[in-house]
Protein backbone atom coordinates (compact mmCIF):
# COMPACT_ATOMS: atom_id res chain seq x y z
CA UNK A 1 102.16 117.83 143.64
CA UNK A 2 105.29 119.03 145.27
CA UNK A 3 106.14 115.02 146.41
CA UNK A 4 105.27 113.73 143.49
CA UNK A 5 107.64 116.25 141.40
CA UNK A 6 110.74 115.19 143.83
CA UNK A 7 109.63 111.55 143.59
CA UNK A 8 109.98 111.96 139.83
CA UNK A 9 113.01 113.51 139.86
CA UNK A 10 115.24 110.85 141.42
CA UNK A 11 114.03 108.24 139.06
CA UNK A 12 114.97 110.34 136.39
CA UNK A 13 118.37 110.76 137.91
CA UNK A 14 118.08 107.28 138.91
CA UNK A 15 117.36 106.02 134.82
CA UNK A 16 120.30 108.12 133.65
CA UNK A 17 122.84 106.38 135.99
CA UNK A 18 121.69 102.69 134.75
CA UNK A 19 121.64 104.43 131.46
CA UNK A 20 118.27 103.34 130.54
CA UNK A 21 118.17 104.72 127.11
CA UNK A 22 120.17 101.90 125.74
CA UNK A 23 117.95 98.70 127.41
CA UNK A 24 114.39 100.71 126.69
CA UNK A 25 114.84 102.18 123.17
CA UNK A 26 116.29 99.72 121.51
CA UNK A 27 113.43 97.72 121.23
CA UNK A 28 111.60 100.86 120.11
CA UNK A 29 110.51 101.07 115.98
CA UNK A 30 109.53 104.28 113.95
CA UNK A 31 105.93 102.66 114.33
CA UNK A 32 105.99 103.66 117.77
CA UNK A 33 107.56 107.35 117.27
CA UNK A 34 105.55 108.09 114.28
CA UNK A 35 102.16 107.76 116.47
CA UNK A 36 103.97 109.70 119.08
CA UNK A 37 105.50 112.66 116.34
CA UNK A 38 102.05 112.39 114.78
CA UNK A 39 99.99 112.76 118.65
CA UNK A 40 102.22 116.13 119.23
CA UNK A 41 101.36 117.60 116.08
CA UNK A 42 97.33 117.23 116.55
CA UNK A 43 98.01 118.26 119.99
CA UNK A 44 99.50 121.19 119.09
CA UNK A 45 96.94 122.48 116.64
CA UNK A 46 94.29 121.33 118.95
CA UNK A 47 96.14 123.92 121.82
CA UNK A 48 95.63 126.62 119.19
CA UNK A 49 91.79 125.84 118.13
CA UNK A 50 91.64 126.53 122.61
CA UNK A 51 93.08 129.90 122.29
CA UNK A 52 91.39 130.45 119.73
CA UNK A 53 87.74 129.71 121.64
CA UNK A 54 89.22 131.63 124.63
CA UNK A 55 89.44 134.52 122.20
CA UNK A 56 85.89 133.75 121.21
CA UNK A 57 84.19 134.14 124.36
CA UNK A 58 85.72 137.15 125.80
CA UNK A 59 86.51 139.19 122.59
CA UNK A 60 83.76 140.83 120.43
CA UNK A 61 82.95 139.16 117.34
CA UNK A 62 85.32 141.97 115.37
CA UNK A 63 87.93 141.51 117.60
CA UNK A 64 87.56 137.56 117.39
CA UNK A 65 87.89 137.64 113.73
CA UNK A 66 91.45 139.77 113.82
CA UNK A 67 92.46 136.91 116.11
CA UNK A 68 91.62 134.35 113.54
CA UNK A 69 93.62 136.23 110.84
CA UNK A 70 96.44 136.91 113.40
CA UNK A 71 96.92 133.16 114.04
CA UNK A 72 97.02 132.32 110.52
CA UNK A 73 98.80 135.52 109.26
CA UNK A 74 101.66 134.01 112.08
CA UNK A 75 101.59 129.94 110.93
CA UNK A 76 101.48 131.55 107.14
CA UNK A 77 104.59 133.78 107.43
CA UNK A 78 106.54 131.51 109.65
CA UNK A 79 105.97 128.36 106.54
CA UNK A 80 106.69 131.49 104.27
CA UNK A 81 110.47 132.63 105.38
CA UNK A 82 110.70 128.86 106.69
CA UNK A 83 111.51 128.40 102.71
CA UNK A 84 113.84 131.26 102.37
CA UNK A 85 116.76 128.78 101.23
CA UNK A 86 114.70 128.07 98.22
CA UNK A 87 114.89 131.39 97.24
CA UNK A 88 117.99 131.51 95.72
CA UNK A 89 119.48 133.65 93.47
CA UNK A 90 117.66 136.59 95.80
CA UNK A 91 118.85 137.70 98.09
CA UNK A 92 122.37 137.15 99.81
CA UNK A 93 123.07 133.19 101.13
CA UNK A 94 123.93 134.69 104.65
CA UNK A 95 120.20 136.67 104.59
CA UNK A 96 118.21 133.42 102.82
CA UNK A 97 119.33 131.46 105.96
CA UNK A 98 118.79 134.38 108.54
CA UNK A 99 115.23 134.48 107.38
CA UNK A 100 114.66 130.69 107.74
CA UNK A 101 116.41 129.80 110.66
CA UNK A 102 114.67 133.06 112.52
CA UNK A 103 111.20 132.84 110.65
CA UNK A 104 109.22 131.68 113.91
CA UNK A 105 110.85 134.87 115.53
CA UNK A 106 109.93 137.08 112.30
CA UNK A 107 106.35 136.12 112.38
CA UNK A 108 105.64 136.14 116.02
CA UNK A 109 107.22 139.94 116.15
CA UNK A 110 105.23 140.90 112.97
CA UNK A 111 102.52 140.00 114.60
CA UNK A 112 103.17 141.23 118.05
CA UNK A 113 103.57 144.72 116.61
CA UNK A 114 100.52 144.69 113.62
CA UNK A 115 97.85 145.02 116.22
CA UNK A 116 99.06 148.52 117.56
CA UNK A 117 99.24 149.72 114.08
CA UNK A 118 96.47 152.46 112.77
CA UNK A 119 92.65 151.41 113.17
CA UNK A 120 93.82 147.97 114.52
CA UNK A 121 95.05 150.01 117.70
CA UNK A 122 91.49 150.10 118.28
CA UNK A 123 90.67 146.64 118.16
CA UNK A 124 90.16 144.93 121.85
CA UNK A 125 92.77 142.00 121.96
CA UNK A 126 93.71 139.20 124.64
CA UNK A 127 97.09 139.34 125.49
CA UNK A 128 99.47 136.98 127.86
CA UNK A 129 99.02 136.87 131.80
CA UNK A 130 101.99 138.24 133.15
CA UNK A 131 103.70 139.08 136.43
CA UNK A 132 104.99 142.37 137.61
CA UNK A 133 106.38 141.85 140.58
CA UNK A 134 108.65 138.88 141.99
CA UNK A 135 105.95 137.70 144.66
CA UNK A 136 104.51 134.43 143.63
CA UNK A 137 100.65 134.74 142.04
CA UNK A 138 99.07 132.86 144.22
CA UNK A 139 96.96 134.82 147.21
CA UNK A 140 97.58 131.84 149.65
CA UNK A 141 100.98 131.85 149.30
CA UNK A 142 103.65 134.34 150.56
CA UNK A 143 107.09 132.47 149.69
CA UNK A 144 108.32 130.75 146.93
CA UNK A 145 108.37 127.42 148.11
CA UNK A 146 106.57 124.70 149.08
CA UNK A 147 106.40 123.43 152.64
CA UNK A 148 106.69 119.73 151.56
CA UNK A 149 108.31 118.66 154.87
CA UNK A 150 104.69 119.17 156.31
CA UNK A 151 103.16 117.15 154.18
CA UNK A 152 101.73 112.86 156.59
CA UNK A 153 104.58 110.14 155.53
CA UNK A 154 101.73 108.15 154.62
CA UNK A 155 100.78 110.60 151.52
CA UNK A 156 104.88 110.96 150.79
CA UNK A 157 105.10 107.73 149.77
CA UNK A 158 101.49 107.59 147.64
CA UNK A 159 102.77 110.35 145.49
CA UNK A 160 105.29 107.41 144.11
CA UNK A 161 102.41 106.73 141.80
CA UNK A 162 102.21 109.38 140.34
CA UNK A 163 105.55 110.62 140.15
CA UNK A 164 106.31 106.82 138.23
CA UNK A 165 103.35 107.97 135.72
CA UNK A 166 105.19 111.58 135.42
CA UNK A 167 108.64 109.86 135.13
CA UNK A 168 107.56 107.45 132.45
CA UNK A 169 105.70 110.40 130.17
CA UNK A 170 109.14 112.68 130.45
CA UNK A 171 111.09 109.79 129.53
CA UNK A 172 109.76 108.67 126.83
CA UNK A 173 108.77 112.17 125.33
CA UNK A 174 112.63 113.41 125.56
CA UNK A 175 113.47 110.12 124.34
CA UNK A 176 111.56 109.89 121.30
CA UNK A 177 111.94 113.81 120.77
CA UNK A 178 115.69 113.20 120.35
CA UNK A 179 114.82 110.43 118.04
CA UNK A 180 112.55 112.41 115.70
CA UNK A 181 115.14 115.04 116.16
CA UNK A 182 118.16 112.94 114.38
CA UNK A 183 116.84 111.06 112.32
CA UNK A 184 118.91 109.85 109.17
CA UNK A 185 117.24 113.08 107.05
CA UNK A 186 119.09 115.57 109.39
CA UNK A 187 122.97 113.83 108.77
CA UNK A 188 123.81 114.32 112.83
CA UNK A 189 127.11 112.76 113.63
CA UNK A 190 127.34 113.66 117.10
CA UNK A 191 126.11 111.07 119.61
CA UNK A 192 123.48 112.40 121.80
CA UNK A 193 123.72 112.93 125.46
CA UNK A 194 120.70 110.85 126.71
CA UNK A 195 121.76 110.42 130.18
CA UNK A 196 123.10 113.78 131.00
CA UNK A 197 119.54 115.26 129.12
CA UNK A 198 117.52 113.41 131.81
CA UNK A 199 119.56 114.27 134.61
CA UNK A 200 118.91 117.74 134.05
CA UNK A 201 115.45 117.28 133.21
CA UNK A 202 115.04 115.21 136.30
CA UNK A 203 116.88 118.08 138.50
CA UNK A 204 114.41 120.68 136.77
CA UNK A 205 111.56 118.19 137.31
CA UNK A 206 112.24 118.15 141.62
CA UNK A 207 112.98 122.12 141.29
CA UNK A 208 109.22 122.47 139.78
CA UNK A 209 107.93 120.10 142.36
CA UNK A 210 110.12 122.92 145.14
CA UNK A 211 108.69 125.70 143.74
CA UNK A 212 105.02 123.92 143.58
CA UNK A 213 104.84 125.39 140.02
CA UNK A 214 104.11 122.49 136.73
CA UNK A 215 106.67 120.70 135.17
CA UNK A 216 108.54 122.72 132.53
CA UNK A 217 108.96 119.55 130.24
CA UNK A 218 106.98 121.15 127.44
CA UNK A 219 105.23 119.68 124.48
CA UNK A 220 108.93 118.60 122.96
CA UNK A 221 111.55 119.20 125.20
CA UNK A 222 113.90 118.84 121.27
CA UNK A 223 111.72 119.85 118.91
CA UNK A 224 112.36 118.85 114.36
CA UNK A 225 111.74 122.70 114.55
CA UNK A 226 115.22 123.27 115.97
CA UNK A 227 116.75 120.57 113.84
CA UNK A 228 114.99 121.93 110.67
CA UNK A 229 116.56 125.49 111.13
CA UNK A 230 119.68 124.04 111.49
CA UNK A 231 119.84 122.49 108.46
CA UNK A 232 122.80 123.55 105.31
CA UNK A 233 124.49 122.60 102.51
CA UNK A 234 127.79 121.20 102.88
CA UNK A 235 129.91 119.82 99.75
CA UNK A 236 131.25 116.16 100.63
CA UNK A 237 133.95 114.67 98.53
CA UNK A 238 133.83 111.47 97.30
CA UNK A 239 136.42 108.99 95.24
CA UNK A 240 135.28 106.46 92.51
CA UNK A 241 137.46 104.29 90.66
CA UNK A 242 136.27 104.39 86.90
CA UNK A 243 138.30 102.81 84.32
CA UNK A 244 141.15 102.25 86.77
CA UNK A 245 141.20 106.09 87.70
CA UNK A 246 140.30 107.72 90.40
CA UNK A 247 138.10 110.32 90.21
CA UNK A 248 137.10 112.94 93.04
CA UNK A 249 133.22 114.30 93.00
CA UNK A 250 131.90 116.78 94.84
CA UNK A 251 128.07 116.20 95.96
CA UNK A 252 125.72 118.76 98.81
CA UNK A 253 124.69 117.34 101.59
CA UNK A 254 122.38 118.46 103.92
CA UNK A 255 123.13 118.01 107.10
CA UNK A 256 122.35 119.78 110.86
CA UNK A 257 125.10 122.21 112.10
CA UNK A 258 125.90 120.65 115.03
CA UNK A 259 126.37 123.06 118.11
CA UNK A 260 125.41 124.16 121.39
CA UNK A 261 125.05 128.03 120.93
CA UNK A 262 121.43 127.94 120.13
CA UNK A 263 120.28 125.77 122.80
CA UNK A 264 122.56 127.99 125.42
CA UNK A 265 120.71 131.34 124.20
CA UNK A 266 117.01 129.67 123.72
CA UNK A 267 117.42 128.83 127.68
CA UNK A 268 119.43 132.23 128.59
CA UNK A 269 116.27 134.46 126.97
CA UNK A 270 113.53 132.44 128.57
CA UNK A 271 116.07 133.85 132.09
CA UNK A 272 115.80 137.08 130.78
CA UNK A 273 111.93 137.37 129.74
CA UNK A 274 111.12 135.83 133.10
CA UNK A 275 112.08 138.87 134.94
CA UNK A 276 109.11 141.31 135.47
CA UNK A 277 110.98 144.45 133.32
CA UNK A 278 111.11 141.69 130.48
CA UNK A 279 107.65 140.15 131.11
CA UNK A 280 106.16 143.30 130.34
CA UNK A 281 107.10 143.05 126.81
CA UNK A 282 105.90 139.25 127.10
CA UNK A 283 102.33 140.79 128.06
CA UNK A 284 102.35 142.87 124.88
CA UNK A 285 102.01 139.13 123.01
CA UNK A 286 98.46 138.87 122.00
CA UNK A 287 97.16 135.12 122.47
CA UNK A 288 96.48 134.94 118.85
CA UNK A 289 100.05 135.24 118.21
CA UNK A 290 100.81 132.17 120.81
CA UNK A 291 97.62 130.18 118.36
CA UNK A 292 99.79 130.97 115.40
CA UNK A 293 102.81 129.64 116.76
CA UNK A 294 101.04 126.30 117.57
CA UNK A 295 99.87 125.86 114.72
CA UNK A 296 103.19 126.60 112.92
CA UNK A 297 104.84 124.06 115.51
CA UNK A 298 102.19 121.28 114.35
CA UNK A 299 102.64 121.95 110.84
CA UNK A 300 106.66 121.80 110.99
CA UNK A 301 106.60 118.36 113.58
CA UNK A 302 103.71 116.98 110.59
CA UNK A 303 105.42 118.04 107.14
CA UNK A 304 108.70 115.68 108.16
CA UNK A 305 106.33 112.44 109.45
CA UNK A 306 106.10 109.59 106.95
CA UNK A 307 102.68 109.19 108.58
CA UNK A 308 101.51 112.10 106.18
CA UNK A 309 103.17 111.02 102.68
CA UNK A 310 101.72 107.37 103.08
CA UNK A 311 98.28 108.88 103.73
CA UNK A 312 98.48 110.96 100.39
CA UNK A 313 99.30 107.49 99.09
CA UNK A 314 95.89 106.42 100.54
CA UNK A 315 94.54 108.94 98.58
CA UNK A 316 96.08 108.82 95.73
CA UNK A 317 95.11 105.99 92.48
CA UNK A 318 97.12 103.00 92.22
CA UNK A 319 98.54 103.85 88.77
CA UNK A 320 100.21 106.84 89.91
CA UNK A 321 101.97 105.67 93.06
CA UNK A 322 105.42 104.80 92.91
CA UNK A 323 106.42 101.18 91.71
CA UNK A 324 106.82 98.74 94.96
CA UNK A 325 109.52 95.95 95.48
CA UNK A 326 108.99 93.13 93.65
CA UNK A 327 108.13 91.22 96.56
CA UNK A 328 104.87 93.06 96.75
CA UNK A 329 101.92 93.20 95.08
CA UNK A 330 100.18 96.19 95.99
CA UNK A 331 99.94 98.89 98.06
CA UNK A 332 96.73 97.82 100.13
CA UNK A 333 98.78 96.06 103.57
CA UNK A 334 101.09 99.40 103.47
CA UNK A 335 97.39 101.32 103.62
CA UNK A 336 96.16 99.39 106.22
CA UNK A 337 99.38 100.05 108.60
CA UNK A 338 99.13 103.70 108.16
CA UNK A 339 95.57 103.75 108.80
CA UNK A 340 95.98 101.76 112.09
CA UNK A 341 99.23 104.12 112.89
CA UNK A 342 96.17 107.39 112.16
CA UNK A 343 93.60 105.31 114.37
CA UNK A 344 95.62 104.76 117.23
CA UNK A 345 97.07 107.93 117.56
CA UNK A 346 93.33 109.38 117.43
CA UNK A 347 91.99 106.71 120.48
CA UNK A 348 95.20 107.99 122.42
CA UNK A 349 94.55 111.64 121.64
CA UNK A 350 91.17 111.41 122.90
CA UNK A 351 92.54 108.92 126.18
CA UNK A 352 94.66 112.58 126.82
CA UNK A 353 90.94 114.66 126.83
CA UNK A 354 89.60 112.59 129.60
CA UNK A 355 90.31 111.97 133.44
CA UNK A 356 92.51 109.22 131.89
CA UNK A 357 95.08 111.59 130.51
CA UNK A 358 98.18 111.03 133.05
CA UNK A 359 98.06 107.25 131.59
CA UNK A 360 98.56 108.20 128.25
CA UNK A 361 102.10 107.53 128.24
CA UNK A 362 101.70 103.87 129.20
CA UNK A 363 99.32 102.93 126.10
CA UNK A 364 102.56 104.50 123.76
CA UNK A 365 104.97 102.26 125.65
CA UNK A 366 102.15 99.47 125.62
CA UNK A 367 102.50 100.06 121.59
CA UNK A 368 106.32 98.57 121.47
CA UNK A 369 105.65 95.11 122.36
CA UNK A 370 102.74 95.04 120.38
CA UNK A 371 105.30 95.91 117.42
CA UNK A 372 107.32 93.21 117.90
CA UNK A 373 105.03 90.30 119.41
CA UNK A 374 101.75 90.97 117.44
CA UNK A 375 101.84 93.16 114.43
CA UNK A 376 104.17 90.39 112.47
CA UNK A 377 100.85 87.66 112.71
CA UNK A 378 99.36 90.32 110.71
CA UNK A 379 101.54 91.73 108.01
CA UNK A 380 104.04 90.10 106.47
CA UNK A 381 107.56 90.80 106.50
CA UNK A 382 108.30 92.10 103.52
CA UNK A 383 105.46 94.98 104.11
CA UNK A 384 106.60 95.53 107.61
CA UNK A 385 110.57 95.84 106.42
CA UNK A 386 109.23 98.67 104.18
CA UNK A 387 107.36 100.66 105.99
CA UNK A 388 108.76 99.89 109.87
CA UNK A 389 112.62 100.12 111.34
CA UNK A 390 114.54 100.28 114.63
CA UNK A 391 114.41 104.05 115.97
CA UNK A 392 117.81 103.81 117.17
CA UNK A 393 119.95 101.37 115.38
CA UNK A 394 120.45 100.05 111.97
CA UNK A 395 117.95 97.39 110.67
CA UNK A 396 114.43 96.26 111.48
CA UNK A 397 112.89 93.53 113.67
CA UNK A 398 112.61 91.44 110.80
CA UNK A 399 116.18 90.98 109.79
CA UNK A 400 116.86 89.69 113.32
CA UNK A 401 114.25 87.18 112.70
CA UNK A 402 115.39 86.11 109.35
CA UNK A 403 118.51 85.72 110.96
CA UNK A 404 117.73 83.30 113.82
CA UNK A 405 115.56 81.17 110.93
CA UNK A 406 118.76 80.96 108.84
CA UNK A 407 120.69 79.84 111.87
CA UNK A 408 117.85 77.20 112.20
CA UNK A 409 118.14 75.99 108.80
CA UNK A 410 121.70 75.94 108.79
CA UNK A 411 121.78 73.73 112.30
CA UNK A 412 118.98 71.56 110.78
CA UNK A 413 121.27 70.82 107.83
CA UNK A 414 124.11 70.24 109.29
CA UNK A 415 122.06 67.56 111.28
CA UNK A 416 120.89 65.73 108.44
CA UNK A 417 124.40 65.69 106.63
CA UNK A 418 125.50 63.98 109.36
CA UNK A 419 122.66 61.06 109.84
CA UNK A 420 121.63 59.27 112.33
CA UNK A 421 124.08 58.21 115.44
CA UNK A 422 125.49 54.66 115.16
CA UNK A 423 124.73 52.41 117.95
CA UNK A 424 127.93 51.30 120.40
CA UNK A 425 128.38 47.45 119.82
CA UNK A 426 128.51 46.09 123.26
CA UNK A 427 131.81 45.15 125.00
């Protein structure tokens, strides 16, 4: 493993220096990071439904049941104070957004601290496998690293596979994960550092592979959680001309606070609560907590993806959805593309529970050029403009196509207005 993390780690670096992000992604669409928002979300509640069976077979039955009600309790009162904005006129502005931005935090510590509380002291609980010393866990091992140098040439240079298959999966996750993460809905004006991102996740990636521990990419390395909590109002002034007078409104706008304090402390706690005074308060945490927060994760990562309003479409009569362009006539092609965005993520999702898993990644980059090369034989354009865009620019693939016809009929025109060539009357 150790080879393959270092292999994996100069092709990240090696992607950031040829600045990759701006050749890949641009021929990426939302069809592509909706599947992808849409596969994180299922595997995160399907992460919690494992703890959850974990707590099943080595709890007893009462104890199993506080653990369902302790994963629930958490997801419930994170979506709960998630809202807190809303509340308004209660409480003070300055509190409303303390309890949103902070309601993951809230929860988890309610919930931490409920099971030591009266008769629920009594309860047997699971709790999270820590460390208390700084020796590493492993019986057969006495240092921290690994002793890669010993490892034949001939196997050195095998682990390129799979450190290409690990390079792609990282890439694309933080790639589409900064997508999702500033989108239009969040306002983001700042450009994002793509290239400096994977460098350090490609430094982090060989330091893993040193250590011989996993990769710490995570689920998300950005997750909409982070963006959502980030979210306020801001007043934006704008000038119309009415009448020959200019007239100033004010309008809110929601936008993200831009900044890099919460990123800095978010990576300076998990320093702190890897040390073995701080992991003790880490073991406290029962597993039924960590379901909760899962579960809160996939609900937050589903409740923004357009996957999920055009299925209540699906299931909702035609006479009360909203009126579509005039260029359509109803809203069965628009079903049909969200049900094949649902089925796909569903055949990849179960690709990721078999010895198949590592090449999961490739069947999400396999969906881009079937975007763009097959997916327009099958709906038309209009329905595909609607419901599809570029992830990272302005526009979909079917404006550039209507362009390049118009440039076709214009040529062909200009052709025929000029008839055919005379012949040259010999000398």
């Amino acid at each position: 493993m150790a080879w393959s993390l270092i292999h994996a780690g100069w092709m990240h670096i090696l992607l950031a220096l040829i600045n990759a992000h701006d050749w890949t992604m641009c021929y990426v669409t939302t069809f592509s990071t909706e599947i992808f928002s849409l596969l994180n979300s299922i595997i995160y509640f399907h992460k919690a439904i494992q703890e959850l069976q974990r707590a099943h077979d080595g709890l007893p039955f009462a104890s199993f049941l506080y653990s369902i009600i302790g994963a629930i309790g958490t997801m419930l009162v994170a979506i709960f104070l998630s809202t807190a904005e809303k509340w308004k006129p209660l409480f003070h502005r300055y509190v409303r957004m303390g309890l949103s931005e902070y309601a993951a935090a809230i929860s988890i510590i309610i919930f931490i601290a409920m099971p030591h509380v009266g008769e629920l002291s009594t309860l047997e609980k699971q709790t999270l496998q820590i460390s208390t010393t700084t020796k590493p866990t492993s019986p057969d091992r006495s240092v921290f690293f690994v002793k890669f140098w010993e490892l034949e040439v001939k196997w050195i240079f095998a682990a390129v596979v799979p450190g290409l298959i690990i390079t792609i999966l990282f890439f694309f996750d933080h790639e589409v994960s900064s997508i999702i993460c500033t989108i239009d809905r969040y306002g983001t004006k700042k450009p994002g550092g793509f290239a400096w991102d994977i460098i350090l996740l490609g430094c982090t990636t060989a330091i893993c592979g040193l250590l011989g521990i996993p990769p710490a990419n995570g689920l998300l390395p950005q997750a909409p959680l982070h963006s959502e909590s980030l979210l306020h109002i801001e007043r934006d002034e704008t000038v119309s001309n009415i009448d020959g007078e200019a007239k100033t409104e004010l309008r809110e706008v929601r936008r993200v606070y831009e900044q890099r304090w919460s990123a800095f402390l978010h990576a300076g706690a998990i320093l702190v609560f890897i040390s073995p005074p701080f992991q003790h308060l880490l073991g406290l945490t029962p597993t039924s907590v960590l379901a909760g927060l899962f579960m809160f994760m996939g609900e937050q990562s589903l409740a923004v993806n357009p996957i999920l309003y055009r299925f209540f479409n699906l299931l909702t009569p035609q006479s009360d959805l909203p009126p579509l362009p005039e260029n359509l006539k109803n809203y069965w092609p628009i079903h049909a593309y969200t049900v094949s965005q649902i089925v796909v993520t569903v055949i990849i999702f179960i690709v990721t529970l078999t010895q198949g898993a590592p090449a999961f990644p490739v069947i999400i980059i396999a969906l881009v050029p079937v975007r763009l090369l097959l997916m327009n034989r099958i709906w038309s354009k209009d329905t595909l403009r609607l419901v599809d865009a570029w992830a990272c620019r302005d526009g979909t693939p079917e404006d550039g196509e209507d362009v390049i016809a118009e440039r076709e009929k214009t040529s062909a025109g200009e052709a025929r207005s000029k008839g055919p060539d005379k012949p040259v009357a010999p000398v």
